[in-house]
N, C-alpha and C. Protein backbone atom coordinates (compact mmCIF):
# COMPACT_ATOMS: atom_id res chain seq x y z
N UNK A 1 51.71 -10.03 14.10
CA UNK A 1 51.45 -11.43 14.38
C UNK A 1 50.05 -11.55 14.97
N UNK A 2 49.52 -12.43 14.69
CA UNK A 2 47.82 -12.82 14.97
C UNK A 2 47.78 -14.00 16.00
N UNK A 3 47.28 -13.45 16.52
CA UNK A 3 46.97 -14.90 17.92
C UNK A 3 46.08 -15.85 17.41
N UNK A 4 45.91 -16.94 17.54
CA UNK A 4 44.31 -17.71 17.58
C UNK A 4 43.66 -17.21 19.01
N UNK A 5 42.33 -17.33 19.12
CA UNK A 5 41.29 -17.09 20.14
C UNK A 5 41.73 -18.18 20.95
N UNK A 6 41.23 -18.13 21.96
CA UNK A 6 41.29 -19.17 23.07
C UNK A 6 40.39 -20.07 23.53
N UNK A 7 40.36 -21.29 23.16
CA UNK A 7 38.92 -22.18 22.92
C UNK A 7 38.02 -21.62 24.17
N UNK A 8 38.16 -21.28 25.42
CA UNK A 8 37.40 -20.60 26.51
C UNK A 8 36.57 -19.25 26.15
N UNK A 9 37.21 -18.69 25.23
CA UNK A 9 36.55 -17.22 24.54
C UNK A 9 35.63 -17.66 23.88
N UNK A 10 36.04 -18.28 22.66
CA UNK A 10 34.91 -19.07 21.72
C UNK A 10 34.04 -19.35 22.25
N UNK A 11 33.85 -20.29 23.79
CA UNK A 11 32.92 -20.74 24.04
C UNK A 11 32.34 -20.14 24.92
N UNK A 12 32.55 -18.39 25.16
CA UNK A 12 32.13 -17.57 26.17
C UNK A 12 30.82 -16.90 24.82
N UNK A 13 31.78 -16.75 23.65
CA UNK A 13 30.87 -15.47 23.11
C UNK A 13 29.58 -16.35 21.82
N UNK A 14 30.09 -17.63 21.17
CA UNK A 14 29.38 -18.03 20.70
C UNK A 14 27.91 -18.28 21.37
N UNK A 15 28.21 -18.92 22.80
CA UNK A 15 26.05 -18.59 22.80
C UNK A 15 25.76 -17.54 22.58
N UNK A 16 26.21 -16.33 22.71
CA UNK A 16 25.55 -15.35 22.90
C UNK A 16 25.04 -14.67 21.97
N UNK A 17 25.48 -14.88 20.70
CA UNK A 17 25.00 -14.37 19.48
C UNK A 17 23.41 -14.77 19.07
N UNK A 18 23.10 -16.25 19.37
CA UNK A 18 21.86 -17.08 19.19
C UNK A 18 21.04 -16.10 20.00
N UNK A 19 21.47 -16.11 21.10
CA UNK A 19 20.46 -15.68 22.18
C UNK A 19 20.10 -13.91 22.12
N UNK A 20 21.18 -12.98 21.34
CA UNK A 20 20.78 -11.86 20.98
C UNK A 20 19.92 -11.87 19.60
N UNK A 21 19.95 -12.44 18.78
CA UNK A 21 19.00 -12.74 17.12
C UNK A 21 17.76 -12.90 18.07
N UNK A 22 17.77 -14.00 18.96
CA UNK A 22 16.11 -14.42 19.21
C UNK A 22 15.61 -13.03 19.94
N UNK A 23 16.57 -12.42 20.64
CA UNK A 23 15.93 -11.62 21.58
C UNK A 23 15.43 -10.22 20.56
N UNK A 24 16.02 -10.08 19.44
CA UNK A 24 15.62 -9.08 18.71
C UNK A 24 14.81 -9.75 17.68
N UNK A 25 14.49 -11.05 17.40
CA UNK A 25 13.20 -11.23 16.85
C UNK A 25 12.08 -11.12 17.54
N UNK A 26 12.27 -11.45 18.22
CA UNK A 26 10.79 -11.28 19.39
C UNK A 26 10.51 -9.88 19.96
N UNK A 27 11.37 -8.75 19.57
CA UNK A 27 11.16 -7.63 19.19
C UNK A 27 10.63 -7.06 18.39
N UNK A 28 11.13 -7.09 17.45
CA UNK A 28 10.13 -7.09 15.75
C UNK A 28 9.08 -8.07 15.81
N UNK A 29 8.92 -9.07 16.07
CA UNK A 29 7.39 -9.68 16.65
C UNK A 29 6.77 -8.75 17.18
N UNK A 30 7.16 -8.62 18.09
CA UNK A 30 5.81 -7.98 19.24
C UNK A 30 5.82 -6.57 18.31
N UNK A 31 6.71 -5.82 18.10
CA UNK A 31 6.20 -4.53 17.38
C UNK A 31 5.55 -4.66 16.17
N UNK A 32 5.29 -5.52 15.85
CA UNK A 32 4.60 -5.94 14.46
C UNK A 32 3.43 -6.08 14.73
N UNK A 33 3.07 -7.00 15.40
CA UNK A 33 1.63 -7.36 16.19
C UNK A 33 1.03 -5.99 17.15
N UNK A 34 1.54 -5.75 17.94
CA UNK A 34 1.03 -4.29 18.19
C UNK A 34 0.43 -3.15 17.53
N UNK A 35 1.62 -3.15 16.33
CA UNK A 35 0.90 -2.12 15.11
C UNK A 35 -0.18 -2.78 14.36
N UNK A 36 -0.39 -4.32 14.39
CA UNK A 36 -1.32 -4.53 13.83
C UNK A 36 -2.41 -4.64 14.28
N UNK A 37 -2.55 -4.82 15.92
CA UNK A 37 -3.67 -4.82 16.83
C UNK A 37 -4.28 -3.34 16.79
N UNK A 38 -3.42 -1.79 17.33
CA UNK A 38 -3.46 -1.12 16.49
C UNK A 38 -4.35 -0.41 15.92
N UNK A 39 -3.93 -1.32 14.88
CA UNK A 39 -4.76 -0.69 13.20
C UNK A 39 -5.99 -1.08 13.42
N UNK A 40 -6.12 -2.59 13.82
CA UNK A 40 -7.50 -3.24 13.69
C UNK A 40 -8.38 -2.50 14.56
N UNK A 41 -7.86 -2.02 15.62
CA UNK A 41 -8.53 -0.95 16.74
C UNK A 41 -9.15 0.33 16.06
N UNK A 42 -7.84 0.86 15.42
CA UNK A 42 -8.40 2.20 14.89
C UNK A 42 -9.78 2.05 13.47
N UNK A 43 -9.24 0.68 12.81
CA UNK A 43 -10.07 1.03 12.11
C UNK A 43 -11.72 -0.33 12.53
N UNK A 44 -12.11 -0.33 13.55
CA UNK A 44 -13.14 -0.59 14.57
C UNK A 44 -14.11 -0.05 15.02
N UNK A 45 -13.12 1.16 15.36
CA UNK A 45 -13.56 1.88 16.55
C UNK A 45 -14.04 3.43 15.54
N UNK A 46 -13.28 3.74 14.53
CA UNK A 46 -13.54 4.94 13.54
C UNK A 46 -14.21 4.31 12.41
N UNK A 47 -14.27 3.09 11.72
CA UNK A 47 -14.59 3.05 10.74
C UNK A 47 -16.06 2.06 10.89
N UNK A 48 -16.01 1.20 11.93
CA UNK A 48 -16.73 -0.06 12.16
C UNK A 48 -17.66 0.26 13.29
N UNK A 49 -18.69 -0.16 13.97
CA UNK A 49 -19.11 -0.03 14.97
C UNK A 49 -20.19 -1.41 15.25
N UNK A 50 -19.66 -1.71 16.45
CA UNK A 50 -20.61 -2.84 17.38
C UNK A 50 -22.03 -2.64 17.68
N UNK A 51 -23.28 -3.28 17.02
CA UNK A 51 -24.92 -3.08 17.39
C UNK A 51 -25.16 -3.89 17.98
N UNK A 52 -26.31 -3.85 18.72
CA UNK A 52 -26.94 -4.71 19.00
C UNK A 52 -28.71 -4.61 18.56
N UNK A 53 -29.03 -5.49 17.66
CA UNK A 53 -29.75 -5.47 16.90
C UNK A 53 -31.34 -5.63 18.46
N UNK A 54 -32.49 -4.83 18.01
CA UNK A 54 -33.22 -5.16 18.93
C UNK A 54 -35.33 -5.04 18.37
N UNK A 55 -35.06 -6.42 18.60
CA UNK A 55 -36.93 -6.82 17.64
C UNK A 55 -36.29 -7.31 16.55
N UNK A 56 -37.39 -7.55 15.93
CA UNK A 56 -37.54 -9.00 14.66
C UNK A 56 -38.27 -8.39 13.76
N UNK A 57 -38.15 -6.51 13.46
CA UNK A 57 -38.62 -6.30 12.27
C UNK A 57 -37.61 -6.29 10.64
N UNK A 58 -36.68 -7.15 11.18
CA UNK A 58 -35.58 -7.70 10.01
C UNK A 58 -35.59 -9.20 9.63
N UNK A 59 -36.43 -9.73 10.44
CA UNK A 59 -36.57 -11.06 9.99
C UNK A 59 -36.81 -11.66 9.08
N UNK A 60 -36.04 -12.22 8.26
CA UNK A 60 -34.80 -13.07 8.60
C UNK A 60 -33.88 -12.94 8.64
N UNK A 61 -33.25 -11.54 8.22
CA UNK A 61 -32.06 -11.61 7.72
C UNK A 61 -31.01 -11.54 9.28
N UNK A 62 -31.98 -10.75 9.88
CA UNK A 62 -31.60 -10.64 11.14
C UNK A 62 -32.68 -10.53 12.68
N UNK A 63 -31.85 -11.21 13.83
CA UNK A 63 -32.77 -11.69 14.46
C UNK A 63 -32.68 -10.70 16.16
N UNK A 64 -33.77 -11.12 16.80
CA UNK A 64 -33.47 -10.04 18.05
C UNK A 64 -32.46 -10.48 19.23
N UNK A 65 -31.78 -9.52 19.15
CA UNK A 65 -30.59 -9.25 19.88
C UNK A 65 -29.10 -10.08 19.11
N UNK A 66 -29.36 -9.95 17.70
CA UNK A 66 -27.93 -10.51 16.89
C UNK A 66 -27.29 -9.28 17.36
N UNK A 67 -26.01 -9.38 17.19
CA UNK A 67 -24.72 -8.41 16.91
C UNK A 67 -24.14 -8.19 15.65
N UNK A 68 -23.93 -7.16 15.38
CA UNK A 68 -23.58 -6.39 13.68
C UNK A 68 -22.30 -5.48 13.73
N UNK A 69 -21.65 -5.76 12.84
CA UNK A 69 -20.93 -4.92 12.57
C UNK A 69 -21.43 -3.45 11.56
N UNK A 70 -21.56 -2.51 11.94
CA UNK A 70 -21.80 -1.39 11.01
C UNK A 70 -20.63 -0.23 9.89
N UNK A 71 -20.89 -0.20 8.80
CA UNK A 71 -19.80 0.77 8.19
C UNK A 71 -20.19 2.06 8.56
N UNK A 72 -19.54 2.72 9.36
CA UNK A 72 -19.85 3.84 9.66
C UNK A 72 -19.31 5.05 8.16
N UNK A 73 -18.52 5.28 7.75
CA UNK A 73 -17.87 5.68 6.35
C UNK A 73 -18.66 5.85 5.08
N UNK A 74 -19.16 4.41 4.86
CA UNK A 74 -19.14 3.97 3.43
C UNK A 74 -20.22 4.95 2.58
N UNK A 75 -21.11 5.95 3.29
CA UNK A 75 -21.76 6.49 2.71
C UNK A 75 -20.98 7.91 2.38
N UNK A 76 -19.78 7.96 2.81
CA UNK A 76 -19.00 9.46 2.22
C UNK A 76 -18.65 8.95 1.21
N UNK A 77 -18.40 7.55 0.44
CA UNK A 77 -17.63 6.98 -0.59
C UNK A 77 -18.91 6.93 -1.70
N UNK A 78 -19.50 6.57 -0.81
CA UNK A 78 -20.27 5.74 -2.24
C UNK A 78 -22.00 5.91 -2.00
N UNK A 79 -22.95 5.89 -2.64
CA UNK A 79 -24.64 6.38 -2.69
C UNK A 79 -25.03 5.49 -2.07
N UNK A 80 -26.28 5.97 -1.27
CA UNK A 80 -27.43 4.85 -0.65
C UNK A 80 -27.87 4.57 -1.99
N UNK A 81 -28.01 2.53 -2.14
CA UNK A 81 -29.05 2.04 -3.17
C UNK A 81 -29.96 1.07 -2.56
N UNK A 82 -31.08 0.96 -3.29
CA UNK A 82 -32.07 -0.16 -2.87
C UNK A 82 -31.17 -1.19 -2.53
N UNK A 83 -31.85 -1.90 -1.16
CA UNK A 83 -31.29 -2.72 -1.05
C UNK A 83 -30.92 -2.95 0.39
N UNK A 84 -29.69 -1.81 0.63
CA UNK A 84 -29.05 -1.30 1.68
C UNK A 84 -29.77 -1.57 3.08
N UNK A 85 -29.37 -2.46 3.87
CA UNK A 85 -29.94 -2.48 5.21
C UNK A 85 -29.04 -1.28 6.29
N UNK A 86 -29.88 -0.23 6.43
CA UNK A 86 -29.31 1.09 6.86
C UNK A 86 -29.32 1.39 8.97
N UNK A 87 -28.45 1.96 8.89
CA UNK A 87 -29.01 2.41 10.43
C UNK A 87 -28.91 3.69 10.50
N UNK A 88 -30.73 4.32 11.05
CA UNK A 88 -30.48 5.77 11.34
C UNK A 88 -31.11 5.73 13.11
N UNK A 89 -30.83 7.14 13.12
CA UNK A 89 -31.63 7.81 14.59
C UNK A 89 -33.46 7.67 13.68
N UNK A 90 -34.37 7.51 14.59
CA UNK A 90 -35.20 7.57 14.37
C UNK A 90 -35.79 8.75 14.58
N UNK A 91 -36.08 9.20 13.18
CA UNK A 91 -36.67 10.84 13.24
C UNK A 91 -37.37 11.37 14.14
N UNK A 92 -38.52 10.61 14.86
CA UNK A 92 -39.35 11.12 16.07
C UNK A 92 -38.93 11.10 17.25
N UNK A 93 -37.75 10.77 17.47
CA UNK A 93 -37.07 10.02 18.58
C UNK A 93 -35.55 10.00 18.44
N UNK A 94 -34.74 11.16 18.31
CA UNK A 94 -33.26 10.54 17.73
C UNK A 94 -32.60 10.26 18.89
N UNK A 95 -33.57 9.62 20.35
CA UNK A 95 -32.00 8.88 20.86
C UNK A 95 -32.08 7.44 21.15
N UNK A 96 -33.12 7.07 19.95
CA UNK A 96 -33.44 5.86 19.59
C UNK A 96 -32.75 5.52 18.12
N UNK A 97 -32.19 4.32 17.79
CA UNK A 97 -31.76 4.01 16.61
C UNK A 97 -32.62 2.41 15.94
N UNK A 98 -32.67 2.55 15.20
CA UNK A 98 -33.41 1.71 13.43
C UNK A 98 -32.62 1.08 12.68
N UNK A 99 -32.55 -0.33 12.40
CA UNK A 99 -32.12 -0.51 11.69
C UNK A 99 -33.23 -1.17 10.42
N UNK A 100 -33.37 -0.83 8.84
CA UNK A 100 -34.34 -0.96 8.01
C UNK A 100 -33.43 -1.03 6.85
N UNK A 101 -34.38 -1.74 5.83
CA UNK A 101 -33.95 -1.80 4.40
C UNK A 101 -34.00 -0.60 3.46
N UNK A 102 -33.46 -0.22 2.52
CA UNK A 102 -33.83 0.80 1.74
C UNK A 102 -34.67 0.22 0.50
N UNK A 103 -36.20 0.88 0.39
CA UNK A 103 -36.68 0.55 -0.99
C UNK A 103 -36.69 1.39 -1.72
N UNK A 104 -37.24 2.85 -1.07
CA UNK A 104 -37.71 4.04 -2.18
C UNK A 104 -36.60 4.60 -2.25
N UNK A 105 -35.96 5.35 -3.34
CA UNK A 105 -34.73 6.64 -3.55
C UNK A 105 -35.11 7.79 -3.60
N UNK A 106 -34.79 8.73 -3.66
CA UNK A 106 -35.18 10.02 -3.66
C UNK A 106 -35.92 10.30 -5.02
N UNK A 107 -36.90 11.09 -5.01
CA UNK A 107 -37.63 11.45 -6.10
C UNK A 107 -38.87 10.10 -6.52
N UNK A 108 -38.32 9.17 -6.38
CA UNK A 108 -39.33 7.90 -6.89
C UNK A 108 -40.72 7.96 -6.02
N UNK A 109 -41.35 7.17 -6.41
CA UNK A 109 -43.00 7.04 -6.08
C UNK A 109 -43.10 5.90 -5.48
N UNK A 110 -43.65 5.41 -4.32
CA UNK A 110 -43.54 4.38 -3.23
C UNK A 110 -45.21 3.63 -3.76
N UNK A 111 -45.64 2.45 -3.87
CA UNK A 111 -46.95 2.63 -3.72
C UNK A 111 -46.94 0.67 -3.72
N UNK A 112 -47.60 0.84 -2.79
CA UNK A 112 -48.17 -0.98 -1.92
C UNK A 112 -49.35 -1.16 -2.24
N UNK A 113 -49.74 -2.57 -3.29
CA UNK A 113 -51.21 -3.02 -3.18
C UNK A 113 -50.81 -3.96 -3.56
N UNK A 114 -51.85 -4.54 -2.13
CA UNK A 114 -51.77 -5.84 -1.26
C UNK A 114 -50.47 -6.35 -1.11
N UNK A 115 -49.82 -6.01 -0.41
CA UNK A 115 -48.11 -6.69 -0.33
C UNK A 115 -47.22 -6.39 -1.25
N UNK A 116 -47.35 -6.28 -2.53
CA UNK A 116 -46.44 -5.67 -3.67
C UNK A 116 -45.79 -4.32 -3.85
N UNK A 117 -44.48 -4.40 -3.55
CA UNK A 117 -44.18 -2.70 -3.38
C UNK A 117 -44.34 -2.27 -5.32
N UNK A 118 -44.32 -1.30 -5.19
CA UNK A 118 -44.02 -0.29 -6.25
C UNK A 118 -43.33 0.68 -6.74
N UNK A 119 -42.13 0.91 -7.21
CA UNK A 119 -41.75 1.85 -7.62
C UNK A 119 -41.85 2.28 -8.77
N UNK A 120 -42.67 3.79 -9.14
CA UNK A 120 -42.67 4.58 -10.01
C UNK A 120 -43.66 3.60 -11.11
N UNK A 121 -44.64 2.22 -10.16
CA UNK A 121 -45.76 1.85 -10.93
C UNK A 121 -45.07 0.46 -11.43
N UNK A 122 -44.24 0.31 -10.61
CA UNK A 122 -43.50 -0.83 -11.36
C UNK A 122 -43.27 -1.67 -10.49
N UNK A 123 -43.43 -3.47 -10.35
CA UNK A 123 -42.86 -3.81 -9.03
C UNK A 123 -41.40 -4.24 -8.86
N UNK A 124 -40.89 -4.27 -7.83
CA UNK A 124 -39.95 -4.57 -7.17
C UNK A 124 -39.65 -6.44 -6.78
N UNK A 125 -38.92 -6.79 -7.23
CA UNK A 125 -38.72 -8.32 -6.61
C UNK A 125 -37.98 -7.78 -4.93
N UNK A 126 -38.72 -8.65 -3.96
CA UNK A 126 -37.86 -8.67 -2.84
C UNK A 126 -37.92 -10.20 -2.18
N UNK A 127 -36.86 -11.02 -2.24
CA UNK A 127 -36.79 -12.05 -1.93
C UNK A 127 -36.74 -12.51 -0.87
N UNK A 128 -36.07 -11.11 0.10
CA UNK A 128 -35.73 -11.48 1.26
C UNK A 128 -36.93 -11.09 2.37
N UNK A 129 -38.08 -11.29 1.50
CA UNK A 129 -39.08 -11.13 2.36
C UNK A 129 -40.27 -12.35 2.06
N UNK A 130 -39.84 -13.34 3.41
CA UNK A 130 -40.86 -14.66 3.04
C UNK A 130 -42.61 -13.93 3.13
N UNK A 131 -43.00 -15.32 2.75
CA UNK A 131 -44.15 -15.06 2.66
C UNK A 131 -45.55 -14.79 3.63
N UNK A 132 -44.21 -15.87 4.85
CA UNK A 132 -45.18 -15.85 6.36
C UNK A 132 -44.89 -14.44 6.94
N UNK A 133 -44.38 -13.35 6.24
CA UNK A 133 -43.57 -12.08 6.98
C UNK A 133 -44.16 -10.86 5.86
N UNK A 134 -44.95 -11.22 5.10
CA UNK A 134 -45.48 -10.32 4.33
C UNK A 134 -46.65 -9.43 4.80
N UNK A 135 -47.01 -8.32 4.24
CA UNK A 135 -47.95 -7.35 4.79
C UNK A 135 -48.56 -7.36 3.75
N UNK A 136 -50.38 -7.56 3.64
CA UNK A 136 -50.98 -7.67 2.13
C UNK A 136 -52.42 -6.43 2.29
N UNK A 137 -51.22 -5.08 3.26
CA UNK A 137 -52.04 -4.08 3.32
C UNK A 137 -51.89 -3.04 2.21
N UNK A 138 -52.57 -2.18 1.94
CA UNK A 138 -51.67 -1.14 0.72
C UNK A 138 -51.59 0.41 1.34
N UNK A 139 -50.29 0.90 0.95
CA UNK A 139 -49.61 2.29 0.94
C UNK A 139 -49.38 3.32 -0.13
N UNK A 140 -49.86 4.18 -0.14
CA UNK A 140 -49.51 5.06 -1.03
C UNK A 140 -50.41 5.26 -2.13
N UNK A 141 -50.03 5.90 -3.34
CA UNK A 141 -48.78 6.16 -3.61
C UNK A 141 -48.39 7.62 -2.84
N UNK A 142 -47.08 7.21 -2.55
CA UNK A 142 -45.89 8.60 -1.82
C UNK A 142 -44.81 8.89 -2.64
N UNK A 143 -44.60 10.37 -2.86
CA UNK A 143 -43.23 10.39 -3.23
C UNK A 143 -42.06 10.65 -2.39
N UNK A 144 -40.96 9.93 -2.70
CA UNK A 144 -39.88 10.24 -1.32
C UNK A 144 -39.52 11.52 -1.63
N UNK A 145 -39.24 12.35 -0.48
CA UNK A 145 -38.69 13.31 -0.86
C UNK A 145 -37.46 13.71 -1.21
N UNK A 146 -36.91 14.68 -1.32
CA UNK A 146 -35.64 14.55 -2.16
C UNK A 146 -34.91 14.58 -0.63
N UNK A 147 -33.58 13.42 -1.01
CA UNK A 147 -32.37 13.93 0.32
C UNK A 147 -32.93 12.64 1.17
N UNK A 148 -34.42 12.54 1.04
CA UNK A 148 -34.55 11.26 2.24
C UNK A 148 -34.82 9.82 1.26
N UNK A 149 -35.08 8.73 2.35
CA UNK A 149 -35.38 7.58 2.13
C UNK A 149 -36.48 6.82 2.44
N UNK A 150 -37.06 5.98 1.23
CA UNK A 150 -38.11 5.26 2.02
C UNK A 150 -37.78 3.71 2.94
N UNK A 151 -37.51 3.29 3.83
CA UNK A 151 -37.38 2.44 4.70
C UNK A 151 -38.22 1.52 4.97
N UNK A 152 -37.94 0.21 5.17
CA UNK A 152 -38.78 -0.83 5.55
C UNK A 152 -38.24 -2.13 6.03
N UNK A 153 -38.86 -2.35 7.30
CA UNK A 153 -38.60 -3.86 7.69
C UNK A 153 -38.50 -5.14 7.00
N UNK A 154 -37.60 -6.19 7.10
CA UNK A 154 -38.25 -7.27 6.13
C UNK A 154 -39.68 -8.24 6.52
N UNK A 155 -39.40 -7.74 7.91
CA UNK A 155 -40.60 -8.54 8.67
C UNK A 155 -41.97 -7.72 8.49
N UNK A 156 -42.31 -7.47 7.41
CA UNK A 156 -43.44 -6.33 6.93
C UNK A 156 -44.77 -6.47 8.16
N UNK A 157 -44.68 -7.48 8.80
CA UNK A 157 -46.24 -7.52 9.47
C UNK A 157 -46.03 -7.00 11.09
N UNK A 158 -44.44 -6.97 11.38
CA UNK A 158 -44.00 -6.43 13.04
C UNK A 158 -43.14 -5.59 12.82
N UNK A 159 -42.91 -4.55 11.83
CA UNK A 159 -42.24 -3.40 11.18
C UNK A 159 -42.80 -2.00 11.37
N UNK A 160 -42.34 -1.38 12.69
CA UNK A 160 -42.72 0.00 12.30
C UNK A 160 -42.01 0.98 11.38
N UNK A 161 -42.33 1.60 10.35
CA UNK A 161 -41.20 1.81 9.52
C UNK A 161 -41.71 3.07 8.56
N UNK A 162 -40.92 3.10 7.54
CA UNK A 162 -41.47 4.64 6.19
C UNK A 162 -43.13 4.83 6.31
N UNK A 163 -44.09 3.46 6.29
CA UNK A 163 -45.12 3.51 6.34
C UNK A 163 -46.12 3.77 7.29
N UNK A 164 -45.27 3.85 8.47
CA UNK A 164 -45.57 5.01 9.52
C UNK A 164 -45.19 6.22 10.02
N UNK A 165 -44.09 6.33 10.19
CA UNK A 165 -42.92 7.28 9.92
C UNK A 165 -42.38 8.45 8.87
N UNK A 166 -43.09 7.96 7.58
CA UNK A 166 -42.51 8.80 6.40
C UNK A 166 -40.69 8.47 6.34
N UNK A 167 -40.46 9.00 4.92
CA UNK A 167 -39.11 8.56 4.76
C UNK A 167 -38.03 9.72 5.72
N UNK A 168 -37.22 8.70 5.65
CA UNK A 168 -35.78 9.07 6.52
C UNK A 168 -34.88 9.76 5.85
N UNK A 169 -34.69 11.27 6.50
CA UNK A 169 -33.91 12.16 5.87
C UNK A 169 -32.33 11.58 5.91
N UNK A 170 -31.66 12.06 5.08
CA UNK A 170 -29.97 11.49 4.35
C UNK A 170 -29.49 11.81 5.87
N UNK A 171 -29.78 12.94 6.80
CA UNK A 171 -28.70 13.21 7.52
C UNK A 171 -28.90 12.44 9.05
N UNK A 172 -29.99 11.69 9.03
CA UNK A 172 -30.48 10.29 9.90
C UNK A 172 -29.88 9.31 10.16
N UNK A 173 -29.88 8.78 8.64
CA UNK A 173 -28.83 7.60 8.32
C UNK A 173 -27.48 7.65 9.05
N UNK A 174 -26.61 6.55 9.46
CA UNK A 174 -25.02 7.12 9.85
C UNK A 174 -24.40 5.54 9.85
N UNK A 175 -24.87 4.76 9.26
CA UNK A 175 -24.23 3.50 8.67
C UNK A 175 -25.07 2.72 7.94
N UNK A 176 -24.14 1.67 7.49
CA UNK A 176 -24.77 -0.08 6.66
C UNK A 176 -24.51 -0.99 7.46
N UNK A 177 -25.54 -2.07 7.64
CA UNK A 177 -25.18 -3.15 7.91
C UNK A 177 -24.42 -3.83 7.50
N UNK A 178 -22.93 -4.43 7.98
CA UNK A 178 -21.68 -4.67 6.91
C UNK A 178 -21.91 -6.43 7.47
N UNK A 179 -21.53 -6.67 8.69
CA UNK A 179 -21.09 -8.00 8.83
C UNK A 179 -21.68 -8.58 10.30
N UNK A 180 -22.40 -10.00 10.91
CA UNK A 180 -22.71 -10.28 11.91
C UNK A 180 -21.89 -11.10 12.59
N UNK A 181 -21.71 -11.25 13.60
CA UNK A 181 -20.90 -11.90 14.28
C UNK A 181 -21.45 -12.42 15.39
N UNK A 182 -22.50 -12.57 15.97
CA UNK A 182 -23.11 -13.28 16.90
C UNK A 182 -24.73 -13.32 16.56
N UNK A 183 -25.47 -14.60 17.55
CA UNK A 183 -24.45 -15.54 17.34
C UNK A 183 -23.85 -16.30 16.00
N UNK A 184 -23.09 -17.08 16.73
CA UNK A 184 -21.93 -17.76 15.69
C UNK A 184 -22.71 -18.60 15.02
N UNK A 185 -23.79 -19.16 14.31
CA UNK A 185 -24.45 -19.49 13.50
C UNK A 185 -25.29 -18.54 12.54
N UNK A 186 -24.98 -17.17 12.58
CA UNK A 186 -25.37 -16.47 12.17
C UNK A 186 -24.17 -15.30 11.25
N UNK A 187 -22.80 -16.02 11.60
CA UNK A 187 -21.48 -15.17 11.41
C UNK A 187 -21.42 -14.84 9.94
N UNK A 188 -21.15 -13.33 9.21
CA UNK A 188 -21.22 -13.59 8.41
C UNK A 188 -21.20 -12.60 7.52
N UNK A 189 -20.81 -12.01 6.27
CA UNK A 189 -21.33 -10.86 5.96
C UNK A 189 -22.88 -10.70 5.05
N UNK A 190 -23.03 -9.52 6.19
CA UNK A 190 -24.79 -8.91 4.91
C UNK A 190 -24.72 -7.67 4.22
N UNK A 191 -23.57 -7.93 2.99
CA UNK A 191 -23.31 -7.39 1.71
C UNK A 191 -25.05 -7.15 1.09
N UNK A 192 -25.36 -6.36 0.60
CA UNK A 192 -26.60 -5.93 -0.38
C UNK A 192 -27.04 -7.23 -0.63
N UNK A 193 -25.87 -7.86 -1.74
CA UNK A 193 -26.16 -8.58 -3.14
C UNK A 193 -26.20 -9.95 -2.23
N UNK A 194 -25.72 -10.30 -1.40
CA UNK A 194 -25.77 -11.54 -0.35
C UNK A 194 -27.68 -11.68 0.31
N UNK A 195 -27.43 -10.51 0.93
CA UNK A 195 -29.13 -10.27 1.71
C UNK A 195 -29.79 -10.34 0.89
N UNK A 196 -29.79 -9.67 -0.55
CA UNK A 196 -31.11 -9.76 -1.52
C UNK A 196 -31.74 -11.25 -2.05
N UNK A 197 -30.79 -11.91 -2.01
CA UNK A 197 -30.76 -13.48 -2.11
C UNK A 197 -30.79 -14.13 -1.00
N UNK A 198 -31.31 -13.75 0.33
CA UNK A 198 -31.68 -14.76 1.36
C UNK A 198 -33.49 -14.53 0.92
């Protein structure tokens, strides 16, 4: 024989079911968000790194004292190409860091007359270098050497850079300029193909 419940039971155990669901959603919440804070940490802190950009020999693309995000990685994946706004230790000085454009590649021939770069006798379009920021001195011709890079400011006329320096060996380099984030009128990513078109 089966009893019915006792309307006093019913109304002992029914809240309690509501109130255990919420208490184990907000469990799986928070462990969800944690692993995802996390991740965003690990991959920050190993893959990403915080600059602080310093001088205006990137101008425009970038200005003194912006903040950058850097890919620390992306060069185990994939080749330095023209273009690339790079950060190395500065060869004469490595506990100083650079951040510069890449023009020359390894093996190619560097050569400047009056403001016009050259590679291998040929010119180069660079857009992202206005006209009030141009240098209409001449360099070269140099060949890069193999393994390094030739480097250059966009701000060609307040740029210490390849053309004083000589190019920057591969094992210098240790990121790309990926994305800016301060300030917030400046937020944004500086992808290659984005920067080459400012």
């Amino acid at each position: 024989m089966v009893s019915e419940p006792s309307p006093s039971a019913t109304l002992e155990t029914a809240p309690a079911r509501p109130h255990h669901l919420l208490r184990h959603e907000i469990r799986v919440w928070t462990r969800d968000l944690l692993i995802a804070i996390g991740l965003a940490l690990v991959i920050i802190v190993f893959l990403y790194q915080p600059v602080k950009v310093e001088g205006t020999s990137m101008a425009p693309l970038l200005s003194d004292q912006e903040r950058i995000f850097i890919n620390k990685f992306v060069y185990r994946f994939e080749p330095i190409v023209r273009g690339d706004v790079v950060v190395f230790w500065y060869p004469l000085d490595r506990s100083k860091s650079f951040i510069k454009r890449v023009i020359g590649l390894p093996g190619e021939t560097v050569e400047i007359r009056h403001g016009t770069v050259m590679i291998n006798g040929h010119d180069i379009p660079e857009p992202y270098v206005p006209p009030q920021y141009a240098d209409v001195s001449d360099y070269g011709p140099a060949t890069v050497p193999r393994g390094s890079y030739f480097v250059m400011g966009d701000h060609r006329i307040s740029s210490n850079d390849s053309r004083v320096f000589g190019a920057v060996g591969i094992q210098y380099i240790y990121g790309r300029a990926v994305f800016a984030y301060w300030p917030v009128d400046h937020f944004g990513s500086l992808a290659t193909t984005e920067a080459n078109e400012k």
